[in-house]
C-alpha atoms as a PDB file:
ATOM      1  CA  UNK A   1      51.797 -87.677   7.850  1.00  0.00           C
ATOM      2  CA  UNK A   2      55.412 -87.360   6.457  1.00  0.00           C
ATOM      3  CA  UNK A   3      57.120 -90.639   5.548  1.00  0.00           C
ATOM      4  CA  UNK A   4      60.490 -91.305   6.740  1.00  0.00           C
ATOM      5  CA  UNK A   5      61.176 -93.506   3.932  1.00  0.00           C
ATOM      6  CA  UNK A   6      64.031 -92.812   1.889  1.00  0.00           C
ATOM      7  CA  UNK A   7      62.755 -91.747  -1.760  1.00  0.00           C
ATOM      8  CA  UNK A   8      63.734 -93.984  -4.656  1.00  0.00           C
ATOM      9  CA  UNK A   9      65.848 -91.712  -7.205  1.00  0.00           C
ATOM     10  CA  UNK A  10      64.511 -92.052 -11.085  1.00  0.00           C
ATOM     11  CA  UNK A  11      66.650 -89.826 -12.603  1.00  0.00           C
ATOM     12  CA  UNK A  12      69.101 -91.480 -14.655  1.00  0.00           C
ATOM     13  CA  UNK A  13      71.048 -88.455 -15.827  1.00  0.00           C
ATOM     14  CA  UNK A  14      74.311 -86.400 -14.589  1.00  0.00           C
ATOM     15  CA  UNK A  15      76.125 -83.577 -14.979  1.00  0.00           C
ATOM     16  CA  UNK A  16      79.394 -82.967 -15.461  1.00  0.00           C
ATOM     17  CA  UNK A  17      81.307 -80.779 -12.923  1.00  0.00           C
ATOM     18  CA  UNK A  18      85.472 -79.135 -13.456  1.00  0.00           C
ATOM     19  CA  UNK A  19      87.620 -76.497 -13.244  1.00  0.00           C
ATOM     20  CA  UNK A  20      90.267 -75.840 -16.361  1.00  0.00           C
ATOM     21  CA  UNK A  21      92.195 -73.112 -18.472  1.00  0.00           C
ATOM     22  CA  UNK A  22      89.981 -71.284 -20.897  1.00  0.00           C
ATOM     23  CA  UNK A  23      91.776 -73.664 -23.513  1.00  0.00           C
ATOM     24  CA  UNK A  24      90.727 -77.113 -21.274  1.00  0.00           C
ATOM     25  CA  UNK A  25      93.729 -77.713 -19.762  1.00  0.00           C
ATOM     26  CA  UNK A  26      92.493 -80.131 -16.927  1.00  0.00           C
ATOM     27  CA  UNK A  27      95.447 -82.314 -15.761  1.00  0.00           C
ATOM     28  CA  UNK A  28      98.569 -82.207 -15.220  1.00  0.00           C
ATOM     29  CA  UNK A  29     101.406 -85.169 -13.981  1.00  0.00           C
ATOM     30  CA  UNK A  30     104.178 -85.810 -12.225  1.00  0.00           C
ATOM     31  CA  UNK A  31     107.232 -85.369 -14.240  1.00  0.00           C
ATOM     32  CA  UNK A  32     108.900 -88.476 -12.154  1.00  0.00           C
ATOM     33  CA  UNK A  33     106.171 -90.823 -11.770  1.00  0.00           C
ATOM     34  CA  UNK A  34     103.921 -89.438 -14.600  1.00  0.00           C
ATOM     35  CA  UNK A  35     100.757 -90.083 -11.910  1.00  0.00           C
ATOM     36  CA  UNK A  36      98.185 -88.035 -12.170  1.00  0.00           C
ATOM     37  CA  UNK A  37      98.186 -84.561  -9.739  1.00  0.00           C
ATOM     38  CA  UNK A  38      95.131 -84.421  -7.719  1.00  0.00           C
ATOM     39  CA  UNK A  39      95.665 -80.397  -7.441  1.00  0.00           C
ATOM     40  CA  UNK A  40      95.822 -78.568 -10.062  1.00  0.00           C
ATOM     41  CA  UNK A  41      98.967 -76.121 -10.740  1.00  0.00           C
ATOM     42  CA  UNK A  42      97.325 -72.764  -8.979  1.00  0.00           C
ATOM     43  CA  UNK A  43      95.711 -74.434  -6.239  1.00  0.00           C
ATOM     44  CA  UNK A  44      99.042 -73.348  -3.421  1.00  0.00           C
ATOM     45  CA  UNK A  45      97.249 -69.529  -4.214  1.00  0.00           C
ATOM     46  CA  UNK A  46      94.000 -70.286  -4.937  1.00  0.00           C
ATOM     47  CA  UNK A  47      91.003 -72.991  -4.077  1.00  0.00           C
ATOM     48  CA  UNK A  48      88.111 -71.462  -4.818  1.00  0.00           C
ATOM     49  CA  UNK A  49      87.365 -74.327  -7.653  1.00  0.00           C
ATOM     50  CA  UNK A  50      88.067 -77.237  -4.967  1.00  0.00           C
ATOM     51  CA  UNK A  51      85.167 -75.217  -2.609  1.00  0.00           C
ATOM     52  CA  UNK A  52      82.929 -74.854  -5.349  1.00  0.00           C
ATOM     53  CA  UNK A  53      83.586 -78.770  -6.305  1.00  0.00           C
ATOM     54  CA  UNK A  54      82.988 -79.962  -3.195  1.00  0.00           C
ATOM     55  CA  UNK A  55      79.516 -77.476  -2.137  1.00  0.00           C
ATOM     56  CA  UNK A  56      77.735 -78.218  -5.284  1.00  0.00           C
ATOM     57  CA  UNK A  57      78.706 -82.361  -4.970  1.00  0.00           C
ATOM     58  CA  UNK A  58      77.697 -82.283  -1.146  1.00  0.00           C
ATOM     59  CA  UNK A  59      74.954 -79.948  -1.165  1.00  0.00           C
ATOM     60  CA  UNK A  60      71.533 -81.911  -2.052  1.00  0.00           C
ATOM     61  CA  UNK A  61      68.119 -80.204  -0.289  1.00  0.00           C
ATOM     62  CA  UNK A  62      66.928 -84.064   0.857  1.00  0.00           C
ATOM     63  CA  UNK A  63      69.132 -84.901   3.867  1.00  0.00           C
ATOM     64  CA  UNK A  64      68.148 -88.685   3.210  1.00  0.00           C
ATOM     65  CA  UNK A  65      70.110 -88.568  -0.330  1.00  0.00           C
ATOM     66  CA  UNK A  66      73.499 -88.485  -0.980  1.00  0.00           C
ATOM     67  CA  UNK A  67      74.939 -87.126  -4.033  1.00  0.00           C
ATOM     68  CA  UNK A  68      77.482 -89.549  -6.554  1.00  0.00           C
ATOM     69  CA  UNK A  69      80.600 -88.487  -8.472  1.00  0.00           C
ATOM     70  CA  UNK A  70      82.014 -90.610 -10.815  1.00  0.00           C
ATOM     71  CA  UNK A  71      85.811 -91.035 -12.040  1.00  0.00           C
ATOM     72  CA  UNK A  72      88.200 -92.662 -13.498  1.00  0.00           C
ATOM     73  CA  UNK A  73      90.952 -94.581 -11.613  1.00  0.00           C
ATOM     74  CA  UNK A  74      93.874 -92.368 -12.374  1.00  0.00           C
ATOM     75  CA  UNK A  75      91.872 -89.580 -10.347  1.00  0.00           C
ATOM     76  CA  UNK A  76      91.209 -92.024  -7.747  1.00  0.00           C
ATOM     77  CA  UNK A  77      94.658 -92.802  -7.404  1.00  0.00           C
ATOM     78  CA  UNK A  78      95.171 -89.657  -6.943  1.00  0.00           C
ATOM     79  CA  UNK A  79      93.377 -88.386  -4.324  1.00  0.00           C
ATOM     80  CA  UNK A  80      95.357 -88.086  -0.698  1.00  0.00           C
ATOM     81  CA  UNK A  81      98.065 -88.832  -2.443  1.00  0.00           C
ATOM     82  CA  UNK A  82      97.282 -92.119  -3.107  1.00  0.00           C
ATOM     83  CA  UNK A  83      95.853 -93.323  -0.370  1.00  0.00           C
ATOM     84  CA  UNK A  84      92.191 -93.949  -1.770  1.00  0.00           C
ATOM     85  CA  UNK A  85      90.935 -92.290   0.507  1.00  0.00           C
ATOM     86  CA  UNK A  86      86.989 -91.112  -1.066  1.00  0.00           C
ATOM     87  CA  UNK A  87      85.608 -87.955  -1.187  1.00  0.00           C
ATOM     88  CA  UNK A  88      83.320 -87.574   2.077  1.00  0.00           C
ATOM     89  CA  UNK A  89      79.522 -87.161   1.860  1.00  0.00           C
ATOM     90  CA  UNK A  90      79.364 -88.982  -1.214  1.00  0.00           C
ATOM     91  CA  UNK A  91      79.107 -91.754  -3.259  1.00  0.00           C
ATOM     92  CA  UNK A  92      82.553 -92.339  -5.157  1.00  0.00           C
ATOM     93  CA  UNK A  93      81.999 -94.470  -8.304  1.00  0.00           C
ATOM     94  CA  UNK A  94      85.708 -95.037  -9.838  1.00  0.00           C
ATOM     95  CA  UNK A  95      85.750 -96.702 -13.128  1.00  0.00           C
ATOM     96  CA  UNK A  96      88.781 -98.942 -13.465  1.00  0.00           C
ATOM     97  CA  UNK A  97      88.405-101.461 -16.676  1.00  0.00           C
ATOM     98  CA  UNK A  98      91.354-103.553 -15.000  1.00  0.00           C
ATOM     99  CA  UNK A  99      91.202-107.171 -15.627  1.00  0.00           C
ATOM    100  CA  UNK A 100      91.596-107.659 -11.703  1.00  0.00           C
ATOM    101  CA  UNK A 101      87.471-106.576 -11.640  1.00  0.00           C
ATOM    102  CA  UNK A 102      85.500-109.583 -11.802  1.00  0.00           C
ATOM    103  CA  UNK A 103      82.191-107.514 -11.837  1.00  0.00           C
ATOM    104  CA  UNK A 104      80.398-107.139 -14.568  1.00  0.00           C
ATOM    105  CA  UNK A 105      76.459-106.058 -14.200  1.00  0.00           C
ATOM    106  CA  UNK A 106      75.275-103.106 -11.972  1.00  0.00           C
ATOM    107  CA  UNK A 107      74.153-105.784  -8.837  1.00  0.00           C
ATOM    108  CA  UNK A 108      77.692-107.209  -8.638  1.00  0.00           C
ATOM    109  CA  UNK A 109      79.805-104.018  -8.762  1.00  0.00           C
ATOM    110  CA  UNK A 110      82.287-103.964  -5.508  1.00  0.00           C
ATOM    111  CA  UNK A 111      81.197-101.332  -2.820  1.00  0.00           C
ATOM    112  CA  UNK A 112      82.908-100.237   0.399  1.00  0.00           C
ATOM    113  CA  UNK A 113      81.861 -97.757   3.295  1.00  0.00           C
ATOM    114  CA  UNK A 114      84.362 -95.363   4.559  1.00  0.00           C
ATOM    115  CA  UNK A 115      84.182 -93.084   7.120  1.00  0.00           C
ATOM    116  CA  UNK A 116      82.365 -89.421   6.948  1.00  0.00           C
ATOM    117  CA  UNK A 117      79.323 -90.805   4.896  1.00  0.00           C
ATOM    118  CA  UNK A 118      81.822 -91.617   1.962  1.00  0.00           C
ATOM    119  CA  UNK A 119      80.464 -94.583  -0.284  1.00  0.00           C
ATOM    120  CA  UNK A 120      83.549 -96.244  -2.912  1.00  0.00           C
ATOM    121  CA  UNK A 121      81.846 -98.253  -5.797  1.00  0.00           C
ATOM    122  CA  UNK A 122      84.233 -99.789  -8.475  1.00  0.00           C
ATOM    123  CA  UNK A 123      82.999-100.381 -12.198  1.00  0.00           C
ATOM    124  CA  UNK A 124      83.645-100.685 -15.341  1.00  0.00           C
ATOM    125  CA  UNK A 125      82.410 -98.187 -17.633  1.00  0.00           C
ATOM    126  CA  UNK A 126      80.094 -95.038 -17.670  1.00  0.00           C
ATOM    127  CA  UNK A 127      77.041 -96.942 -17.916  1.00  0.00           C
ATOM    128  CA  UNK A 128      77.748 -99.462 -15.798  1.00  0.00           C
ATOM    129  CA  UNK A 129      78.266 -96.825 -13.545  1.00  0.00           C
ATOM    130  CA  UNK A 130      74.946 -95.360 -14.120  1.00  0.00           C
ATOM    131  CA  UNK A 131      73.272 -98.657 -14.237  1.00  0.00           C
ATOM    132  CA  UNK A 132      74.686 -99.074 -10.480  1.00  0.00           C
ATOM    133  CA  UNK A 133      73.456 -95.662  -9.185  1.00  0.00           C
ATOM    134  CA  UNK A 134      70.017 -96.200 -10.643  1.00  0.00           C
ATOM    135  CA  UNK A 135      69.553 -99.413  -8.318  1.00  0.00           C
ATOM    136  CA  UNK A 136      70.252 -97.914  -5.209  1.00  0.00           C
ATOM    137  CA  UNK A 137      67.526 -96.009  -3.182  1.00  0.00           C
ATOM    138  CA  UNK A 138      69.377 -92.972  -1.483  1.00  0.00           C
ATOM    139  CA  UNK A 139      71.454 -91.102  -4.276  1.00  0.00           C
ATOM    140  CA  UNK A 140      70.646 -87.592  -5.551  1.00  0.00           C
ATOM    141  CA  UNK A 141      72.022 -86.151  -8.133  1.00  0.00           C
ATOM    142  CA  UNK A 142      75.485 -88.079 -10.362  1.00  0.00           C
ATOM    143  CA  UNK A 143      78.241 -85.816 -10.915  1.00  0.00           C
ATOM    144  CA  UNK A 144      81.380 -86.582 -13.438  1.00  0.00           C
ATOM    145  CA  UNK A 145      84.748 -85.173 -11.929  1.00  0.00           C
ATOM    146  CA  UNK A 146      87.631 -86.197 -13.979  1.00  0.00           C
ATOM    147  CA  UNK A 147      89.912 -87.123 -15.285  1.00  0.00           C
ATOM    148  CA  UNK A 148      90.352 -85.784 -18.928  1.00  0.00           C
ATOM    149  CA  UNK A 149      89.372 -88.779 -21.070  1.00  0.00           C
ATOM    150  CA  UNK A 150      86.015 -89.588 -18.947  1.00  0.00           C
ATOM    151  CA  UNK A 151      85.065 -86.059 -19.006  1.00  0.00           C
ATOM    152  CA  UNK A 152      85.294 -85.724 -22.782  1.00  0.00           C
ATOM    153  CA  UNK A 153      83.359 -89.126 -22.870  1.00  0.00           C
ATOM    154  CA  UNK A 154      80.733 -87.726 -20.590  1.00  0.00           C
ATOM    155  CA  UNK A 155      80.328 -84.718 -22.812  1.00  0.00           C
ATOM    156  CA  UNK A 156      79.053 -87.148 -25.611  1.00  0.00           C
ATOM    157  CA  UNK A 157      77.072 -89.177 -23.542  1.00  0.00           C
ATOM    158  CA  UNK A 158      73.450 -88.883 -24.494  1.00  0.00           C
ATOM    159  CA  UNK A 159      72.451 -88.628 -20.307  1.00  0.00           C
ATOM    160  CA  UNK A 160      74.362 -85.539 -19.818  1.00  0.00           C
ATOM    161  CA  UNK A 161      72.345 -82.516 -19.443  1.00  0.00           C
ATOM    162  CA  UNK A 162      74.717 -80.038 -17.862  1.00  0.00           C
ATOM    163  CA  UNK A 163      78.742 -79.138 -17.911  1.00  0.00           C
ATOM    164  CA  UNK A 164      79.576 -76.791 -15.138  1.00  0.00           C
ATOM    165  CA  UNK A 165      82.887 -75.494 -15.625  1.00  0.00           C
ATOM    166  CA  UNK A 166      84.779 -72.753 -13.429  1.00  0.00           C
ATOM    167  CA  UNK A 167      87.510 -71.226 -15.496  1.00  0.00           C
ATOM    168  CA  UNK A 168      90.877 -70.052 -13.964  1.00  0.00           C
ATOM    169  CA  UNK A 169      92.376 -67.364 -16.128  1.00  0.00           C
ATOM    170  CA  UNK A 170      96.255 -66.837 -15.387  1.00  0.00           C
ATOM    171  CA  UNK A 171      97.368 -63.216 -14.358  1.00  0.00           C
ATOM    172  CA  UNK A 172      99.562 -62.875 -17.442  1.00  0.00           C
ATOM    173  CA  UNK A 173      96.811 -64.718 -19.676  1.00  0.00           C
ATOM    174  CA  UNK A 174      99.556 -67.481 -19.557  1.00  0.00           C
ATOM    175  CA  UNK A 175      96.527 -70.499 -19.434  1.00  0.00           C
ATOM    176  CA  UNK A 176      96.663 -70.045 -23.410  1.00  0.00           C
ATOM    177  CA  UNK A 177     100.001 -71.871 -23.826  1.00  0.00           C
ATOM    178  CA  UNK A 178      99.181 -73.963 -21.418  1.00  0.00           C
ATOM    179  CA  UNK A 179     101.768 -73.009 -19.002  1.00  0.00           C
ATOM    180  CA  UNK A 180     102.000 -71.314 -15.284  1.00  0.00           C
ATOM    181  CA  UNK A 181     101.629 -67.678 -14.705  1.00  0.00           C
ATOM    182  CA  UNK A 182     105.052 -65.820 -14.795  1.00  0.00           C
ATOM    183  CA  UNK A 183     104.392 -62.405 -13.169  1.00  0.00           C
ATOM    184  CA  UNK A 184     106.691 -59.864 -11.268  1.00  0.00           C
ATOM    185  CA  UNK A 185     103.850 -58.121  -9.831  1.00  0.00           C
ATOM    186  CA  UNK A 186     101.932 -60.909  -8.350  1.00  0.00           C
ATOM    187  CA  UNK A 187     101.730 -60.846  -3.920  1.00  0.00           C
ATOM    188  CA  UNK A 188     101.839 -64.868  -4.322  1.00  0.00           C
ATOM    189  CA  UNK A 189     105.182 -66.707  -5.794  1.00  0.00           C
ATOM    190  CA  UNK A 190     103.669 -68.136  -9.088  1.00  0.00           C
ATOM    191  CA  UNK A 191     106.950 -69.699 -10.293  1.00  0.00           C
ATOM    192  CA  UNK A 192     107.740 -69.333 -14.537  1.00  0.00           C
ATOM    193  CA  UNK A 193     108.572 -73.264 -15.249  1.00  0.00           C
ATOM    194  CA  UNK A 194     105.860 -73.939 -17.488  1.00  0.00           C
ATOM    195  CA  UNK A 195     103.479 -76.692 -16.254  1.00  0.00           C
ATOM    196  CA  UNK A 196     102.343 -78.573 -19.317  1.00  0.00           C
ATOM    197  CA  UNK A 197      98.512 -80.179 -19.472  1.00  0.00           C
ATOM    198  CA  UNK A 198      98.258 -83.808 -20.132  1.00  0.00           C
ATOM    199  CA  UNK A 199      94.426 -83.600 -20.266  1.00  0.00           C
ATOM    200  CA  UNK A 200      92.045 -81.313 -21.952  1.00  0.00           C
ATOM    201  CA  UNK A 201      88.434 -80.097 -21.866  1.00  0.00           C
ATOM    202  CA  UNK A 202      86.992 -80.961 -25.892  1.00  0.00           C
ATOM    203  CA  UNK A 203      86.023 -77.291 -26.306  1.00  0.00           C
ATOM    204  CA  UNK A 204      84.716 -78.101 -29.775  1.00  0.00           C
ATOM    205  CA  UNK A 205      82.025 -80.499 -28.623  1.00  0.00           C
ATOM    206  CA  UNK A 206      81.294 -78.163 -25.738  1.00  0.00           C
ATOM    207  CA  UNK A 207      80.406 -75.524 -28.366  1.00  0.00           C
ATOM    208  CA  UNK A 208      78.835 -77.548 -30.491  1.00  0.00           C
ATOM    209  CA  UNK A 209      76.386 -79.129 -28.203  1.00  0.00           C
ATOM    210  CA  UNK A 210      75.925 -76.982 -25.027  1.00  0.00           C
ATOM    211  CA  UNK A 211      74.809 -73.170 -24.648  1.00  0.00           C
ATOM    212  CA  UNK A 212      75.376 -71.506 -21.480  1.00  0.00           C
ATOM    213  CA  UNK A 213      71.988 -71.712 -19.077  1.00  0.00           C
ATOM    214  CA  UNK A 214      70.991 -69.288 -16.849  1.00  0.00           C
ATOM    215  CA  UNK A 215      70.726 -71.021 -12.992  1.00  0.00           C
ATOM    216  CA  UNK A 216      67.439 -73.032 -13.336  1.00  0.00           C
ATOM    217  CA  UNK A 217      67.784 -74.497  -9.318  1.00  0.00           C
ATOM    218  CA  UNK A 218      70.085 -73.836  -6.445  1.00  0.00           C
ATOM    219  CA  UNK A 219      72.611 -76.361  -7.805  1.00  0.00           C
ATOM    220  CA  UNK A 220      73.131 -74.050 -10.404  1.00  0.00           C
ATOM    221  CA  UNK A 221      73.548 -70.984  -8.383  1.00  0.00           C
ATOM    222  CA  UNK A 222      77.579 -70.036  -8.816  1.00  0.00           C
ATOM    223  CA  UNK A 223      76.356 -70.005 -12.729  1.00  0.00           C
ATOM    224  CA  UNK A 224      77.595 -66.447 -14.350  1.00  0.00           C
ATOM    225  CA  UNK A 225      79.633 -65.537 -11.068  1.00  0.00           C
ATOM    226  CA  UNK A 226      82.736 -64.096 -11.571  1.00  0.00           C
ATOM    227  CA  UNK A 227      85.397 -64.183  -8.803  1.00  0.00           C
ATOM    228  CA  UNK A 228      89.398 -62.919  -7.931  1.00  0.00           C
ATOM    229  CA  UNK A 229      91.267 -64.927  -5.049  1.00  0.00           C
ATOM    230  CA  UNK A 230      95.086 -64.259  -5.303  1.00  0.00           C
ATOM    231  CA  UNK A 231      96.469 -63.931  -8.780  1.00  0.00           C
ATOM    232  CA  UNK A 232      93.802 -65.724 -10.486  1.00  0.00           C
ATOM    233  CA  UNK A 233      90.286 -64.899 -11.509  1.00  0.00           C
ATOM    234  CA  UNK A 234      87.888 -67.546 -11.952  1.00  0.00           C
ATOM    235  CA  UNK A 235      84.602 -67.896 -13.948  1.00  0.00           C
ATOM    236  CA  UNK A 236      81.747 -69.936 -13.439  1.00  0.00           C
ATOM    237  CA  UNK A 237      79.914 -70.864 -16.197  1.00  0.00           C
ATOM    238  CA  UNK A 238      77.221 -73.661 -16.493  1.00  0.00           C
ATOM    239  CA  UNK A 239      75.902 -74.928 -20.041  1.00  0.00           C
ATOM    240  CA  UNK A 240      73.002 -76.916 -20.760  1.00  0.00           C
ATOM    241  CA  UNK A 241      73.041 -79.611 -23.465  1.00  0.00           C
ATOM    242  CA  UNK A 242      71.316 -78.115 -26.699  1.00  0.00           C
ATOM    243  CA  UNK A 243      67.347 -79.319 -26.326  1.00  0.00           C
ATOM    244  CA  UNK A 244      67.610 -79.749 -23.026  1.00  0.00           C
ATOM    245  CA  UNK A 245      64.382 -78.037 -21.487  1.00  0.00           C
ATOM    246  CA  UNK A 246      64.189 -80.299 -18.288  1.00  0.00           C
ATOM    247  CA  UNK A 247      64.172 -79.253 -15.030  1.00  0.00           C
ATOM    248  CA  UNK A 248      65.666 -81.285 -12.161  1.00  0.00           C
ATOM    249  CA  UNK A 249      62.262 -81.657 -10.307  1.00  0.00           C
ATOM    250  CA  UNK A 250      61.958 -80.929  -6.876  1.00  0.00           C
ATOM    251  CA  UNK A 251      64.636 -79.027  -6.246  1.00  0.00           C
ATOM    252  CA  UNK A 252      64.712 -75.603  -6.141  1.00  0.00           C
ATOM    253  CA  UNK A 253      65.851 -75.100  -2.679  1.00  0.00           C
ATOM    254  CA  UNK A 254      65.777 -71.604  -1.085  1.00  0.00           C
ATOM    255  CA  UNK A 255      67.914 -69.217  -2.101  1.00  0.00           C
ATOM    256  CA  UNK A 256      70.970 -68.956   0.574  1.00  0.00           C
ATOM    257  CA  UNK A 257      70.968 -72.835   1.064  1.00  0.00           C
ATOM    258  CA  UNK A 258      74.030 -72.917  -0.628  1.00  0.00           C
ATOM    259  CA  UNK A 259      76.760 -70.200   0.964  1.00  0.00           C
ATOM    260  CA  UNK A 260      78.556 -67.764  -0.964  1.00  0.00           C
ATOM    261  CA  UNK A 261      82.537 -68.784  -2.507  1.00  0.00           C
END
């Protein structure tokens, strides 16, 4: 006899999940308001990083669990321009260290229910963050979003096993200086004011603590692909911290379960 009880989650570690420039570039601003942009500079042509985002956060092969993704609360701010409105079908954990937070331990962090199965959790800090995840009953598997500076702090944290980055390389190979494609050629306007990143991917500690993995469960599936849309081609590449030989148990769905980008 099956039980319809909803399985207690264990696992206490996350990956990381972003798209960037093949030099990190990760953010960029408004040059008015200097808030952070929740799209990044070539999403008007192409959005194949915001599908991929948003499948591999959604997608968990237990219907009773719903994944978390965890940011900071400049990329909170940013999302619907403003308007706080969460990311559906998951659990949004924003960590905001303002002084206006009175919460300080995992059972007093603030939560809110939003429409669409969309959870919003404020804390303080990564591990509180993780502390607060590992209470609740329902959640899959923890993904870290953005923005720049959590990122690199996830990258060092001791509970990350995987980075899964998507890399958008610029028609003219413009992503090195940082700046916006500037091609005659291209079918889509990609305008030649240079968009400067305010946030980037620590490449270095990438290097020196992750190797790429080949896809070890159907989360990891997009892992090696390689694909055009508009001007841009992306890569998807997923690394696995150094020592990591874990598996994420229980979990290696059929193959098809997630659909192709």
């Amino acid at each position: 006899m099956t039980s319809n009880l909803i399985p207690f989650c264990s696992q206490d570690t996350f990956d990381i999940i972003v798209s960037c420039t093949h030099t990190g570039g990760l953010e960029t601003r408004s040059t008015s308001t200097r808030q952070l942009l929740a799209s990044p500079p070539w999403s008007s042509a192409c959005n194949a990083d915001a599908r991929w985002i948003t499948r591999v956060t959604t997608y968990h092969p237990d219907p009773r669990l719903i994944n978390a993704v965890i940011m900071d609360a400049c990329m909170w701010a940013s999302l619907d321009a403003g308007q706080h409105f969460p990311l559906k079908w998951r659990c949004n954990v924003v960590i905001d260290d303002s002084a206006t937070l009175s919460h300080a331990s995992p059972y007093d962090a603030a939560y809110k229910h939003h429409a669409k199965g969309a959870i919003s959790i404020f804390v303080r800090s990564l591990d509180q963050a993780l502390s607060t995840l590992a209470i609740r009953g329902n959640i899959g598997r923890v993904y870290v979003i953005g923005g720049s500076d959590l990122i690199n702090t996830a990258l060092k944290h001791p509970k990350c096993k995987h980075a899964m980055i998507c890399y958008v390389n610029y028609p003219d190979g413009s992503q090195s200086a940082g700046g916006q494609a500037n091609t005659a050629n291209s079918t889509v306007a990609v305008t030649s004011t240079v968009v400067p990143f305010y946030g980037y991917l620590d490449l270095e500690t990438l290097r020196n603590n992750y190797h790429v993995s080949a896809p070890e469960s159907e989360q990891y599936k997009y892992s090696g692909i390689k694909l055009k849309e508009g001007p841009y081609t992306l890569d998807f590449i997923c690394y696995a911290r150094n020592g990591n030989t874990t598996t994420i148990a229980n979990e290696n769905a059929a193959v098809g379960s997630l659909p192709p980008l």
